[in-house]
C-alpha atoms as a PDB file:
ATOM      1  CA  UNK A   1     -14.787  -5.819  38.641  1.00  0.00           C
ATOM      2  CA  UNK A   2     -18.198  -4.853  38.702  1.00  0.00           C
ATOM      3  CA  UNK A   3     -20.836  -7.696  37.665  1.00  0.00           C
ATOM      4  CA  UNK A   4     -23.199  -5.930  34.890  1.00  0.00           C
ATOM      5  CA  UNK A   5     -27.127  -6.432  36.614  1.00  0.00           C
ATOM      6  CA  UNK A   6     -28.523  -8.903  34.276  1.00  0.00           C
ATOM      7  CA  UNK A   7     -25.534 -11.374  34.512  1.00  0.00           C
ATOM      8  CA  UNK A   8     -26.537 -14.281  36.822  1.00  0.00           C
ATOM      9  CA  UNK A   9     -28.695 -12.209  38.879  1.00  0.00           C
ATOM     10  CA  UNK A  10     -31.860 -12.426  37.066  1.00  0.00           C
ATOM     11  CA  UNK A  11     -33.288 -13.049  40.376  1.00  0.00           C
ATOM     12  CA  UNK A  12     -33.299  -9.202  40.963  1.00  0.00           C
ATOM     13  CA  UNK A  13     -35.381  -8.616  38.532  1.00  0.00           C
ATOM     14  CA  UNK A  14     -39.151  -9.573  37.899  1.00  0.00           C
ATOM     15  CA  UNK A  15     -40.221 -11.186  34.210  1.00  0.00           C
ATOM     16  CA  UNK A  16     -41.710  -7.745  32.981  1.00  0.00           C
ATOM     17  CA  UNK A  17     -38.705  -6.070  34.075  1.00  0.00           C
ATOM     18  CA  UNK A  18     -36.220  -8.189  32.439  1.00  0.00           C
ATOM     19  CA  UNK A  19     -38.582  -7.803  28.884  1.00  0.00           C
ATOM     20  CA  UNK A  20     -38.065  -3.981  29.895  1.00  0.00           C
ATOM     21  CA  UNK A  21     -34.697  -3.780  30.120  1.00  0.00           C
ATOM     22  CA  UNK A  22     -34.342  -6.102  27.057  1.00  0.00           C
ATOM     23  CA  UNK A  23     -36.466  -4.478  24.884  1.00  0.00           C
ATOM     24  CA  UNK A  24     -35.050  -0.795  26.095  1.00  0.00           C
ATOM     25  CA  UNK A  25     -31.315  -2.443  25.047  1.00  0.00           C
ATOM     26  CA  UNK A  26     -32.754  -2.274  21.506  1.00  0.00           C
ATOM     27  CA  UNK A  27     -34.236   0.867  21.415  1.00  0.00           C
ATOM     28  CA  UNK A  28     -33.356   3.404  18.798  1.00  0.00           C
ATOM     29  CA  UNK A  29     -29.549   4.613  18.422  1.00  0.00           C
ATOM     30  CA  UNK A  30     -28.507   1.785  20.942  1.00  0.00           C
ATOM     31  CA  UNK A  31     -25.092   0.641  20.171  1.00  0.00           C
ATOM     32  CA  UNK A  32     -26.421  -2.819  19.746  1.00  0.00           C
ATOM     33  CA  UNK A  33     -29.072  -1.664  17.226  1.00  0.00           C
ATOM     34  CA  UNK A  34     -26.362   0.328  15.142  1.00  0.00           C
ATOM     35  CA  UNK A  35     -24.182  -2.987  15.244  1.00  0.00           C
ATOM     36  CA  UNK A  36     -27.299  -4.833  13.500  1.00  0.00           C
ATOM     37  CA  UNK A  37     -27.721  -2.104  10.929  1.00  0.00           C
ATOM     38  CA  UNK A  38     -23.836  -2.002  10.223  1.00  0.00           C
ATOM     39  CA  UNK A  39     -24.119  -5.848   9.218  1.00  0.00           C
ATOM     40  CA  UNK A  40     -26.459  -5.575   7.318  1.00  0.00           C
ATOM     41  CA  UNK A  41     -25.263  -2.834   5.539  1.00  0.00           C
ATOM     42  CA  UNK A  42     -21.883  -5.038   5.292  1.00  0.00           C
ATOM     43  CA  UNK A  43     -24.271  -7.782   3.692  1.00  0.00           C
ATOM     44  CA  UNK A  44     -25.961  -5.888   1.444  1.00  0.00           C
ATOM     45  CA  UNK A  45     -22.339  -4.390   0.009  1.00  0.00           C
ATOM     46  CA  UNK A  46     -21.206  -7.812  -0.255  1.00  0.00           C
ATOM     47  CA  UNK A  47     -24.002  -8.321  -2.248  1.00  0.00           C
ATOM     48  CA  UNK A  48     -23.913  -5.769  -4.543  1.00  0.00           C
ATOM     49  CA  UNK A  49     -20.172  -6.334  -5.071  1.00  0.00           C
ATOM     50  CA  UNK A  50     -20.216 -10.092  -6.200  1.00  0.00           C
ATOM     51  CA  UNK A  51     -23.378  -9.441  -8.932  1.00  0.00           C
ATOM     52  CA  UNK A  52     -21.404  -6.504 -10.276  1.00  0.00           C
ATOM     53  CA  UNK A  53     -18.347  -9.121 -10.278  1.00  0.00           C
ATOM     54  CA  UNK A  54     -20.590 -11.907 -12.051  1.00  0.00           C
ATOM     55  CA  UNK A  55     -21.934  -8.639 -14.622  1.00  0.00           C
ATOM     56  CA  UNK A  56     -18.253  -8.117 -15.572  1.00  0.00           C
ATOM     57  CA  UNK A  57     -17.078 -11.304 -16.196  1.00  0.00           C
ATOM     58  CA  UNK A  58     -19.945 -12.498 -17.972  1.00  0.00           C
ATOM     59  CA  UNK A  59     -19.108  -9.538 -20.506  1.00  0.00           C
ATOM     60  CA  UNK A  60     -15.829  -9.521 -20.647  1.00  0.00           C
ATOM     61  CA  UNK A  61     -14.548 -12.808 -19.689  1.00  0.00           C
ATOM     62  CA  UNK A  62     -17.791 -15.540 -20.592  1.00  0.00           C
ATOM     63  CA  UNK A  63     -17.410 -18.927 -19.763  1.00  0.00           C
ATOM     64  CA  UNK A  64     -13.878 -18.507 -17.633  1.00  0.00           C
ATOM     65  CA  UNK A  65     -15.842 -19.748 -14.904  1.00  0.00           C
ATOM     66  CA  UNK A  66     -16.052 -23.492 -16.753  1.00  0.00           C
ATOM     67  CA  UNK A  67     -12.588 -23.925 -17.082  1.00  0.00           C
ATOM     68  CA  UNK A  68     -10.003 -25.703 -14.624  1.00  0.00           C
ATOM     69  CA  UNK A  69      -7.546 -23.363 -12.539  1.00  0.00           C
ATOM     70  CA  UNK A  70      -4.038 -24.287 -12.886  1.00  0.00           C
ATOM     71  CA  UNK A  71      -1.430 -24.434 -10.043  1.00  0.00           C
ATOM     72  CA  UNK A  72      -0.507 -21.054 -11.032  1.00  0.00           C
ATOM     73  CA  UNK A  73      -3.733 -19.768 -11.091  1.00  0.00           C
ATOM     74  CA  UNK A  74      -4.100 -20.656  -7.468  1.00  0.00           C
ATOM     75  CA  UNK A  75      -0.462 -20.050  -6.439  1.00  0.00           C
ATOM     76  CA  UNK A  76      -1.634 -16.544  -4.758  1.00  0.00           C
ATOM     77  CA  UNK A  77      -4.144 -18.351  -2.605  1.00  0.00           C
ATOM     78  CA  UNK A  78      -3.757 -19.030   1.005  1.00  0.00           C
ATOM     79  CA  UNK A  79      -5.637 -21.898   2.712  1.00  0.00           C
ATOM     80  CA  UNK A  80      -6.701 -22.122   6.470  1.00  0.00           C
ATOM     81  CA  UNK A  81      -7.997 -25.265   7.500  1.00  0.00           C
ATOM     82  CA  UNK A  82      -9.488 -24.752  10.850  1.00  0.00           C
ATOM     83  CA  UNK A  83     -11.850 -21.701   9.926  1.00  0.00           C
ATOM     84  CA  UNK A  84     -12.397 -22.938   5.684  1.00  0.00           C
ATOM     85  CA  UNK A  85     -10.538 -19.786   4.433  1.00  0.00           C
ATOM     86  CA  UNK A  86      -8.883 -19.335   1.044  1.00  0.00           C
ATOM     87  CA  UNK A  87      -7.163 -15.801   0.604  1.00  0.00           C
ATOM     88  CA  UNK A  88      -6.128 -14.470  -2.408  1.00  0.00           C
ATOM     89  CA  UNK A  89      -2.637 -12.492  -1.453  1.00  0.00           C
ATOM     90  CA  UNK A  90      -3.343  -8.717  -2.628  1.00  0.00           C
ATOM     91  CA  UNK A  91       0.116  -6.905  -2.038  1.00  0.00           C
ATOM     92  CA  UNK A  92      -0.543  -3.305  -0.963  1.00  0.00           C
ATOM     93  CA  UNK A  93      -4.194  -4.098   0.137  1.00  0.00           C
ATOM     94  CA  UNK A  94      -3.270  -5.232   3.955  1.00  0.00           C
ATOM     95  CA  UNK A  95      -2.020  -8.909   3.208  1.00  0.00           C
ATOM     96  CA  UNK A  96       0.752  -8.391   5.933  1.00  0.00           C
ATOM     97  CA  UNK A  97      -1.843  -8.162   8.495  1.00  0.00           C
ATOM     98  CA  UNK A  98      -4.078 -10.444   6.731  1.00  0.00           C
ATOM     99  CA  UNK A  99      -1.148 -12.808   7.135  1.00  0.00           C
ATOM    100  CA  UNK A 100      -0.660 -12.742  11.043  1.00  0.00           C
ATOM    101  CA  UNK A 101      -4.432 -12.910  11.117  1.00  0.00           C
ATOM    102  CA  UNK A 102      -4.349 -16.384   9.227  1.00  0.00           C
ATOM    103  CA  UNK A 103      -1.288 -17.716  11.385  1.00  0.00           C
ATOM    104  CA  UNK A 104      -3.042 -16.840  15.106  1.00  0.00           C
ATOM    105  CA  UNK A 105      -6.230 -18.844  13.352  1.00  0.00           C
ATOM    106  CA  UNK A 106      -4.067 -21.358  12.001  1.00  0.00           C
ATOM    107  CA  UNK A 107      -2.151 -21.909  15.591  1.00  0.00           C
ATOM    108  CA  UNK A 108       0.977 -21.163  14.720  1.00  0.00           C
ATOM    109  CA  UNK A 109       1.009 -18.007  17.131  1.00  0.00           C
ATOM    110  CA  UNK A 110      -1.165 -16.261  19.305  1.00  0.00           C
ATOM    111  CA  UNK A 111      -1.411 -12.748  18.701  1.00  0.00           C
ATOM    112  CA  UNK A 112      -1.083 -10.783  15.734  1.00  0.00           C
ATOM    113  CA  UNK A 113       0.513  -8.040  17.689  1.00  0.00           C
ATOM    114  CA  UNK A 114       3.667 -10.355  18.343  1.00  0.00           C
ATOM    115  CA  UNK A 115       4.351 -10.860  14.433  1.00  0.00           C
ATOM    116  CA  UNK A 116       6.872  -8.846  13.309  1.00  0.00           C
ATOM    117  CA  UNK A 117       6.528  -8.291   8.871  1.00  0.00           C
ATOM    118  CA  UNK A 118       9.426 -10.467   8.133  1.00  0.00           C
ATOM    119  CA  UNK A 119       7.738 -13.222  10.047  1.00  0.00           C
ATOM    120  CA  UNK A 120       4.698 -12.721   8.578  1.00  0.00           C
ATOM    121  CA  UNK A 121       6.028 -13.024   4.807  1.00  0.00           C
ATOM    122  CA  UNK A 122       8.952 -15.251   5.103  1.00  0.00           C
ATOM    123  CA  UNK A 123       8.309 -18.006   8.402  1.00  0.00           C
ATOM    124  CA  UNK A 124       4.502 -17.629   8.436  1.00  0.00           C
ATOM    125  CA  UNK A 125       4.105 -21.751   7.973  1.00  0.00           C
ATOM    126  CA  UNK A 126       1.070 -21.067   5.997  1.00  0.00           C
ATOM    127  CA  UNK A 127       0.070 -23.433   3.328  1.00  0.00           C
ATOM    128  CA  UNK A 128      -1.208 -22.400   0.041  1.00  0.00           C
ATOM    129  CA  UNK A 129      -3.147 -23.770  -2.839  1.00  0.00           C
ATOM    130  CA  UNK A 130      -1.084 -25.062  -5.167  1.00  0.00           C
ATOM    131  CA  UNK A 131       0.959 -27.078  -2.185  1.00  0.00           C
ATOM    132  CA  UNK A 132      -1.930 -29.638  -2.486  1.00  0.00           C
ATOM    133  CA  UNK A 133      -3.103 -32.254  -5.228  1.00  0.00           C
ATOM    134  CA  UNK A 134      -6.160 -31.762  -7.177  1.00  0.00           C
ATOM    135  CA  UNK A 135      -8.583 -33.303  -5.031  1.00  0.00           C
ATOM    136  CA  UNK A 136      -7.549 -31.252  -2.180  1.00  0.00           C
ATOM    137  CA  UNK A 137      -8.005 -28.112  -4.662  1.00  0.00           C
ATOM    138  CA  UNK A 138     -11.369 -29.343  -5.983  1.00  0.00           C
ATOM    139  CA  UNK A 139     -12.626 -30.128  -1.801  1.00  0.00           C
ATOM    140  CA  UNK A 140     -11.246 -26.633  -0.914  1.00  0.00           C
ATOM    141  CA  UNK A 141     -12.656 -24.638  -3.822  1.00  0.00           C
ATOM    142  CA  UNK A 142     -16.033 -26.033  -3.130  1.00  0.00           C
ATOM    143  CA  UNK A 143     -16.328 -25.851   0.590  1.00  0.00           C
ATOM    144  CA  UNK A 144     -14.483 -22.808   1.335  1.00  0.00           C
ATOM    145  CA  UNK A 145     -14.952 -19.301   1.920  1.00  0.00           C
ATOM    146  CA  UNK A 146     -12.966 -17.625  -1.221  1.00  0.00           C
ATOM    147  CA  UNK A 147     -11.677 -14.034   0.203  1.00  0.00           C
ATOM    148  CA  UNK A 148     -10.539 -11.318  -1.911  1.00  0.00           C
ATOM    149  CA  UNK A 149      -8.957  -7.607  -0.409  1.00  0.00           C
ATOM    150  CA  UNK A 150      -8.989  -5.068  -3.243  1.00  0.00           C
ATOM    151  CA  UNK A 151      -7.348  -1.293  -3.387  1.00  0.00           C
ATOM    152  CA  UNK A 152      -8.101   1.467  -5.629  1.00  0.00           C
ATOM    153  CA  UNK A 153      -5.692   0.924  -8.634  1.00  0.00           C
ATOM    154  CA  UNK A 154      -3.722   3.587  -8.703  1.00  0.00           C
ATOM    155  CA  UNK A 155      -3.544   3.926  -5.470  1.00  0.00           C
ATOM    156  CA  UNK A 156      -2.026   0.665  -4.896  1.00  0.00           C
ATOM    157  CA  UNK A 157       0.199   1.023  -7.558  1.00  0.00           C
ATOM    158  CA  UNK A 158       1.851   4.427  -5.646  1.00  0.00           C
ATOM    159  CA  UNK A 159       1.902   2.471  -3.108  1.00  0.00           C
ATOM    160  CA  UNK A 160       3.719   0.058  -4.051  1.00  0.00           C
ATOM    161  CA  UNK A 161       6.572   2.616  -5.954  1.00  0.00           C
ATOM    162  CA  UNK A 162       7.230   4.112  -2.406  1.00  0.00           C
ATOM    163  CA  UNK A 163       7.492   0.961  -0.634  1.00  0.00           C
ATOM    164  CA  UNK A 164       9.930  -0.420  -3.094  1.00  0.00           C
ATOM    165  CA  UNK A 165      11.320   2.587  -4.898  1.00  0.00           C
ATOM    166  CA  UNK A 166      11.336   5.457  -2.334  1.00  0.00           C
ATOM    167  CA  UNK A 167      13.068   3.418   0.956  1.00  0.00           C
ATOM    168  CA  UNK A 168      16.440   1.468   0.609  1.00  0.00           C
ATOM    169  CA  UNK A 169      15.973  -1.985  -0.450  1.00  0.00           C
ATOM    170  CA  UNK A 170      18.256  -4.848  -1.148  1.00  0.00           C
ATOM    171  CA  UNK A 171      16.113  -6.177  -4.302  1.00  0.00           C
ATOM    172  CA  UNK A 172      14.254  -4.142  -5.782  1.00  0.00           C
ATOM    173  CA  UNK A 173      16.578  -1.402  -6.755  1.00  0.00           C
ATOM    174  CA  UNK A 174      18.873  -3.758  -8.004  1.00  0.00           C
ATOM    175  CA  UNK A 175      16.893  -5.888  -9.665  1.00  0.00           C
ATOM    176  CA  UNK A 176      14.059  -3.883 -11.115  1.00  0.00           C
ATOM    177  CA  UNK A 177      15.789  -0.216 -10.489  1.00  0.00           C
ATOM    178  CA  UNK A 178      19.241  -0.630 -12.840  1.00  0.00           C
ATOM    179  CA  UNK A 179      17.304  -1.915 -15.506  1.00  0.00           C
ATOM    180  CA  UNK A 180      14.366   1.109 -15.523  1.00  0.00           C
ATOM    181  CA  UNK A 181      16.958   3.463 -15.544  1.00  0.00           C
ATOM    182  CA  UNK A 182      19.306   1.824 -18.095  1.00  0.00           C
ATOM    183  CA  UNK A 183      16.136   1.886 -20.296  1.00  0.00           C
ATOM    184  CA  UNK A 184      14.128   5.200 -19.812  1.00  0.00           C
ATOM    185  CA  UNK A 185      16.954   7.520 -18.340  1.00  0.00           C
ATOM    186  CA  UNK A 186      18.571   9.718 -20.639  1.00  0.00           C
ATOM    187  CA  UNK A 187      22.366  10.193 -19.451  1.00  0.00           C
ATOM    188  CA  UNK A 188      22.435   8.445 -16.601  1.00  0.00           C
ATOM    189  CA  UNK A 189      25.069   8.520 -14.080  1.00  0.00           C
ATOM    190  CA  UNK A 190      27.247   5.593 -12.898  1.00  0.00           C
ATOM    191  CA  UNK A 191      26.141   5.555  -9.726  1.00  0.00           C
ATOM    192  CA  UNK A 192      22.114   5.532 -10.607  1.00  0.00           C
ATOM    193  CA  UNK A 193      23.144   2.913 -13.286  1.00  0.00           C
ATOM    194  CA  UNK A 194      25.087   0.585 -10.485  1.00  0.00           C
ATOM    195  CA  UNK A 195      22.993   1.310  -7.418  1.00  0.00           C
ATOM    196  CA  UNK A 196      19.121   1.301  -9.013  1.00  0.00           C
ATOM    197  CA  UNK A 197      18.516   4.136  -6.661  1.00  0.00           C
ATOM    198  CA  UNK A 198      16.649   6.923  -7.231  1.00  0.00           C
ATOM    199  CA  UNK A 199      13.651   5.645  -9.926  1.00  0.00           C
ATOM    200  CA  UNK A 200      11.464   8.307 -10.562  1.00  0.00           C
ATOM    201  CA  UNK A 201       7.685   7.510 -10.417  1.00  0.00           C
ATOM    202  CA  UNK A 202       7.288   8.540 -14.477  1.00  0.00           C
ATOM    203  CA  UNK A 203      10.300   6.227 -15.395  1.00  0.00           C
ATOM    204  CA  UNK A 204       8.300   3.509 -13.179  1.00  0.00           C
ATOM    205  CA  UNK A 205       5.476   3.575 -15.324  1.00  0.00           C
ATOM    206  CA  UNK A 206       7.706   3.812 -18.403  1.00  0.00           C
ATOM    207  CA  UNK A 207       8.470   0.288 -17.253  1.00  0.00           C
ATOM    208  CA  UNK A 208       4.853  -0.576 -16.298  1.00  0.00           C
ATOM    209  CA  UNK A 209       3.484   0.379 -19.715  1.00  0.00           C
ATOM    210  CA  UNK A 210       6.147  -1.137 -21.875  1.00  0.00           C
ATOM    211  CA  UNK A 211       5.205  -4.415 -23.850  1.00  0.00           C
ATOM    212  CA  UNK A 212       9.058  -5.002 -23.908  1.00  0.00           C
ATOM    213  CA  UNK A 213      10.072  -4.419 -20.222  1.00  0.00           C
ATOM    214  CA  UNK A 214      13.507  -4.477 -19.171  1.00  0.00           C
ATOM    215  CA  UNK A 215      12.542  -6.959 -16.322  1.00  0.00           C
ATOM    216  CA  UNK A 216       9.445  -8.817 -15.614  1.00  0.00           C
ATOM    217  CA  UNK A 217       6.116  -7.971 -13.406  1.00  0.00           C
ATOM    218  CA  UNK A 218       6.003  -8.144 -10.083  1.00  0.00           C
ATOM    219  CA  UNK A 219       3.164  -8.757  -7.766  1.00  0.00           C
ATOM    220  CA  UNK A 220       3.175  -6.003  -6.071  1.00  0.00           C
ATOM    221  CA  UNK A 221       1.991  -3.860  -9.030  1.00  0.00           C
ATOM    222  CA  UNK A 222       0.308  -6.448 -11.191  1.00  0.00           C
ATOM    223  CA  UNK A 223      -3.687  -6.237 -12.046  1.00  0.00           C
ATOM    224  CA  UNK A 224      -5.594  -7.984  -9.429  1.00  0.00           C
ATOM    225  CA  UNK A 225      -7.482  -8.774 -12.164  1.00  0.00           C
ATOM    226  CA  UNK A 226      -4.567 -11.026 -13.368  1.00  0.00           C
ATOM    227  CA  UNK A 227      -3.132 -12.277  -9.863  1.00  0.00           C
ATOM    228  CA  UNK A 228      -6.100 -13.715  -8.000  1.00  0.00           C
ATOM    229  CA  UNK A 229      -8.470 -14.308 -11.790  1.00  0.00           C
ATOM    230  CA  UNK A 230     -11.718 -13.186  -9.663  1.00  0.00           C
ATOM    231  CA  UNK A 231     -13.399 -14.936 -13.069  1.00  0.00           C
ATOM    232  CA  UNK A 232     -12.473 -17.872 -12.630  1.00  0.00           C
ATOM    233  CA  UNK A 233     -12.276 -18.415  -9.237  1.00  0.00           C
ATOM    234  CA  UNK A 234     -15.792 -17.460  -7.499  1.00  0.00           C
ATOM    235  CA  UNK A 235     -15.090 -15.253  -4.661  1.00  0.00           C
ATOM    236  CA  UNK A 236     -17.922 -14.872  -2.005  1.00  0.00           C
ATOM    237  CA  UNK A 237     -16.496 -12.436  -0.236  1.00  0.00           C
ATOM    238  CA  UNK A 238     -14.727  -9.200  -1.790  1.00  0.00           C
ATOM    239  CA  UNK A 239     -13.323  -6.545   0.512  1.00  0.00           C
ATOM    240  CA  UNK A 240     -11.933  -3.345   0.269  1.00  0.00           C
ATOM    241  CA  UNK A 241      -8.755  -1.555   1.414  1.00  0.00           C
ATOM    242  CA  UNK A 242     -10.764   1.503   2.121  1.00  0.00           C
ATOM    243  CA  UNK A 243     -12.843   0.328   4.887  1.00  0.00           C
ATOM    244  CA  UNK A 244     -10.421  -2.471   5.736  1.00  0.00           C
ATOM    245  CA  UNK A 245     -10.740  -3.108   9.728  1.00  0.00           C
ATOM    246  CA  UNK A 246     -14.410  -2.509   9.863  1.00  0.00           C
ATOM    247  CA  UNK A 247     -14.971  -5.532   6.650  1.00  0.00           C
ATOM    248  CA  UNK A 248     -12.319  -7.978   7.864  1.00  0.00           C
ATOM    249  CA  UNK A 249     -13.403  -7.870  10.988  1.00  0.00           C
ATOM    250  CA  UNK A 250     -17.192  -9.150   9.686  1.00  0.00           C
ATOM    251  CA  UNK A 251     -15.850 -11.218   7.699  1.00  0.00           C
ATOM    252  CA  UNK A 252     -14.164 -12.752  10.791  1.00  0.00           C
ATOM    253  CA  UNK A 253     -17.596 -12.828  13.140  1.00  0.00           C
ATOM    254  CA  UNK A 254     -18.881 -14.800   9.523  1.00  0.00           C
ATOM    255  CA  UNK A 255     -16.314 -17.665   9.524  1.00  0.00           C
ATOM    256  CA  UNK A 256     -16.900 -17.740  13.552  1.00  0.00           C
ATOM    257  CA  UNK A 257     -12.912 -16.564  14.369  1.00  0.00           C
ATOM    258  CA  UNK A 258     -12.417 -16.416  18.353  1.00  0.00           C
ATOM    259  CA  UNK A 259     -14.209 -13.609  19.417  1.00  0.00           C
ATOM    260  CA  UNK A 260     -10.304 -11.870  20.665  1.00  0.00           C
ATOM    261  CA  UNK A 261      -9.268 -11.578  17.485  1.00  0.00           C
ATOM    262  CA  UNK A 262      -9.706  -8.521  15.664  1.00  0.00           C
ATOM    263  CA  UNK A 263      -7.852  -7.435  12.128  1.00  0.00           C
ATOM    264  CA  UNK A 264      -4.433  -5.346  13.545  1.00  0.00           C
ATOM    265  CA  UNK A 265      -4.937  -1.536  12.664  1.00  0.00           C
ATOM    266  CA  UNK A 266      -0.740  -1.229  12.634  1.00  0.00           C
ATOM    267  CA  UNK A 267       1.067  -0.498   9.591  1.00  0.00           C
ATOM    268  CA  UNK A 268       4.984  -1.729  10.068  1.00  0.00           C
ATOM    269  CA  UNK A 269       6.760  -0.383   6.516  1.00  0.00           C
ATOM    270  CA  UNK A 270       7.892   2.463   7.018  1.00  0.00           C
ATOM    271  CA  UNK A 271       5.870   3.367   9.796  1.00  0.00           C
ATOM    272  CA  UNK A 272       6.824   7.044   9.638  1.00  0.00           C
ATOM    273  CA  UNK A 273       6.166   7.441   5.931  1.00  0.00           C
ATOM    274  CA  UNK A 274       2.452   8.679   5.849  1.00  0.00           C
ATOM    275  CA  UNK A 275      -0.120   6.262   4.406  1.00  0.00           C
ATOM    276  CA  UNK A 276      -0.621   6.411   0.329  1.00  0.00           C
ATOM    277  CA  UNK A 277      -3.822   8.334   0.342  1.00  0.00           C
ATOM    278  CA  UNK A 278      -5.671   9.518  -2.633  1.00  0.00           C
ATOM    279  CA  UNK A 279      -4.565  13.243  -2.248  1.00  0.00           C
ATOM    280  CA  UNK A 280      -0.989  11.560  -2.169  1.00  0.00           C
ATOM    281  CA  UNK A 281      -1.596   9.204  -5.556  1.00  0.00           C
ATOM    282  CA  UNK A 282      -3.066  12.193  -7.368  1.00  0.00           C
ATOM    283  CA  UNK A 283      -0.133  13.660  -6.308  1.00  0.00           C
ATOM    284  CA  UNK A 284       2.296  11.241  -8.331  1.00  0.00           C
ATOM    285  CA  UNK A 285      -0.125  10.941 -11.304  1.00  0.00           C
ATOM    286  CA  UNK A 286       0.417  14.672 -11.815  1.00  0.00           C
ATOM    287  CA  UNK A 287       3.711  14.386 -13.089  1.00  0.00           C
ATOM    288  CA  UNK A 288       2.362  12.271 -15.541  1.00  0.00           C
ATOM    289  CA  UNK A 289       0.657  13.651 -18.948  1.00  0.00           C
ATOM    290  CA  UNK A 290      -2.173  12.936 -19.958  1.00  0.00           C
ATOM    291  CA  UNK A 291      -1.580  10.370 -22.545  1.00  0.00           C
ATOM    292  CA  UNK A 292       0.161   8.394 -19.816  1.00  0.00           C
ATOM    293  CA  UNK A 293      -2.185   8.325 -17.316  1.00  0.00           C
ATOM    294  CA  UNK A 294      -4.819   7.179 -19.720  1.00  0.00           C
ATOM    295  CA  UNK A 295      -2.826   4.031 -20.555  1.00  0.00           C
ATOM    296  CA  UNK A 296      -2.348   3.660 -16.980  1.00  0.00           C
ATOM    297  CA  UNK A 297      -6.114   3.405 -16.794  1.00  0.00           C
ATOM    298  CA  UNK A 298      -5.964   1.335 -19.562  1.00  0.00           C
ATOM    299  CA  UNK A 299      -3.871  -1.006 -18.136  1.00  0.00           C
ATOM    300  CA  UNK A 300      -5.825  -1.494 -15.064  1.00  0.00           C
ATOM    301  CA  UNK A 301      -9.135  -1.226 -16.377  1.00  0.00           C
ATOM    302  CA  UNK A 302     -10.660  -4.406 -15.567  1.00  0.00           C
ATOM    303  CA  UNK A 303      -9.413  -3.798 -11.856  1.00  0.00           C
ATOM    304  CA  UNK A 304     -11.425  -0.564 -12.301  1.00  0.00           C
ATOM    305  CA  UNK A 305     -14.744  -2.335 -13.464  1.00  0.00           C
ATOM    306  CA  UNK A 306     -14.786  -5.641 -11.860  1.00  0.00           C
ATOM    307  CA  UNK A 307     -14.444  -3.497  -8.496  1.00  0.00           C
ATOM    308  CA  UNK A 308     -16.361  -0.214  -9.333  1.00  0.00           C
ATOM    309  CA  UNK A 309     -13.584   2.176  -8.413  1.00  0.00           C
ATOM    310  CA  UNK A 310     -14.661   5.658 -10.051  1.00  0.00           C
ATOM    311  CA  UNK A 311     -12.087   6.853 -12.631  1.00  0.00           C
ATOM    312  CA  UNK A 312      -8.941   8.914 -10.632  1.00  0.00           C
ATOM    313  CA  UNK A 313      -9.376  11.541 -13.423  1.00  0.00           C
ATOM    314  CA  UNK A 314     -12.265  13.353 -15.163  1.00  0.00           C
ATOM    315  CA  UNK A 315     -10.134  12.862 -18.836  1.00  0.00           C
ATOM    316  CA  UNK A 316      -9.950   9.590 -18.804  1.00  0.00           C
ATOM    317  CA  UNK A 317     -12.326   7.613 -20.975  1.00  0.00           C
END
């Protein structure tokens, strides 16, 4: 391995050259320059984000920030003690990977690489929120950095159909699946009424939209809005699914993670299904109507505003 000139050989080099060299490193388009301008770009989003976050709930939700969180309210939350982190679980916005990232800083492995999902999810040995009493809470919720991923709405929500409706799975097409199509299916067969197989996306947000649903909400498709209460809870740091790796990873330089660990690029569900884009989500919503997809929008409205997604569609109002 080849030493790079100005490590521990400074003696090569007179004073004026070293200032030379230094000052040339951040001339112009140098990568280390465009690393400076990226974080403070990064900073400046972050920025903007939280007072358009403070804007919203002081309209729409004023004075949620005075009142106590429950041990629901803060069930989503996971805590890292070493690096002060509290992260609000986001299904469908990268919490997998957000997940092996909090057990290699928590200690309880060493790479995210070696973590396969079910690890991840089910023997992660990560702690959450609610697991401690009220002064723990109170200490955590001061001293912490609160950390929030977000997706586009809809796009989450298709998402989240194909991973649970679209691949075999041992719960959710029995539990949620048999009773969407008992409900919204018009002669269904025996089969589709025994297996839960086959749940077309419209009959999905039948389900989504009814105020009497067959079976309750799930996580995986419920408001952020609702599951991680950004009003009452005080983020100070909101990302986005969109430009995950590149914002997690700043976030993890901010909280001072070991410099060899970066947010995993990998995506381990159905690795050969292609990524829910936005061509593929308008994709879905087309076999909607119009009527439904406004309600849709309804539904996740606040998710829409307290995050500043544009609307998915030009009729929607």
């Amino acid at each position: 391995m080849i030493a790079h000139p100005l490590v521990g050989s400074s003696r090569l080099f007179t004073k004026r050259q070293r200032k030379l060299l230094l000052r040339s490193s951040l001339a112009p388009g140098t990568e280390v320059e465009r690393r400076v301008e990226q974080r403070v770009e990064l900073r400046r989003t972050q920025a903007t984000r939280l007072h358009l976050l403070r804007e919203v709930c002081a309209k729409y939700q004023a004075g949620s920030s005075e009142q106590p969180l429950s041990q629901q309210q803060v069930s989503r939350v996971y805590v890292e003690d070493r690096f002060g982190l509290l992260y609000c679980e986001v299904p469908k916005a990268g919490c997998s990977n957000w997940k092996r990232v909090l057990m290699v800083l928590g200690g309880s492995a060493t790479s995210t690489q070696d973590i396969p999902h079910d690890a991840a999810h089910y023997t992660n040995h990560l702690r959450r929120l609610d697991s401690y009493d009220r002064a723990g809470i109170t200490k955590r919720l001061r001293s912490y950095s609160k950390v929030l991923f977000v997706r586009e709405p809809f796009e989450r929500l298709v998402s989240a159909f194909r991973d649970k409706f679209e691949s075999p799975n041992s719960y959710y097409h029995p539990v949620f699946g048999r009773p969407i199509i008992s409900k919204y299916r018009v002669n269904a067969t025996r089969r589709a009424l025994r297996t839960g197989t086959g749940v077309t996306f419209r009959e999905f947000v039948q389900y989504l939209l009814d105020v009497h649903r067959p079976v309750g909400m799930d996580i995986h498709w419920q408001p952020v809005s609702q599951l991680c209460n950004p009003c009452l809870f005080r983020y100070n740091f909101i990302g986005k699914f969109e430009n995950l790796e590149e914002e997690a990873n700043f976030l993890l330089q901010r909280i001072r993670a070991p410099t060899n660990l970066t947010f995993p690029r990998f995506k381990d569900r159905n690795p050969l299904a292609e990524r829910t884009s936005s061509s593929i989500t308008q994709m879905y919503f087309s076999q909607l109507n119009s009527t439904e997809r406004q309600k849709a929008f309804d539904f996740y409205y606040m998710d829409y505003q307290m995050f500043n997604y544009p609307k998915p569609f030009k009729e929607l109002h």
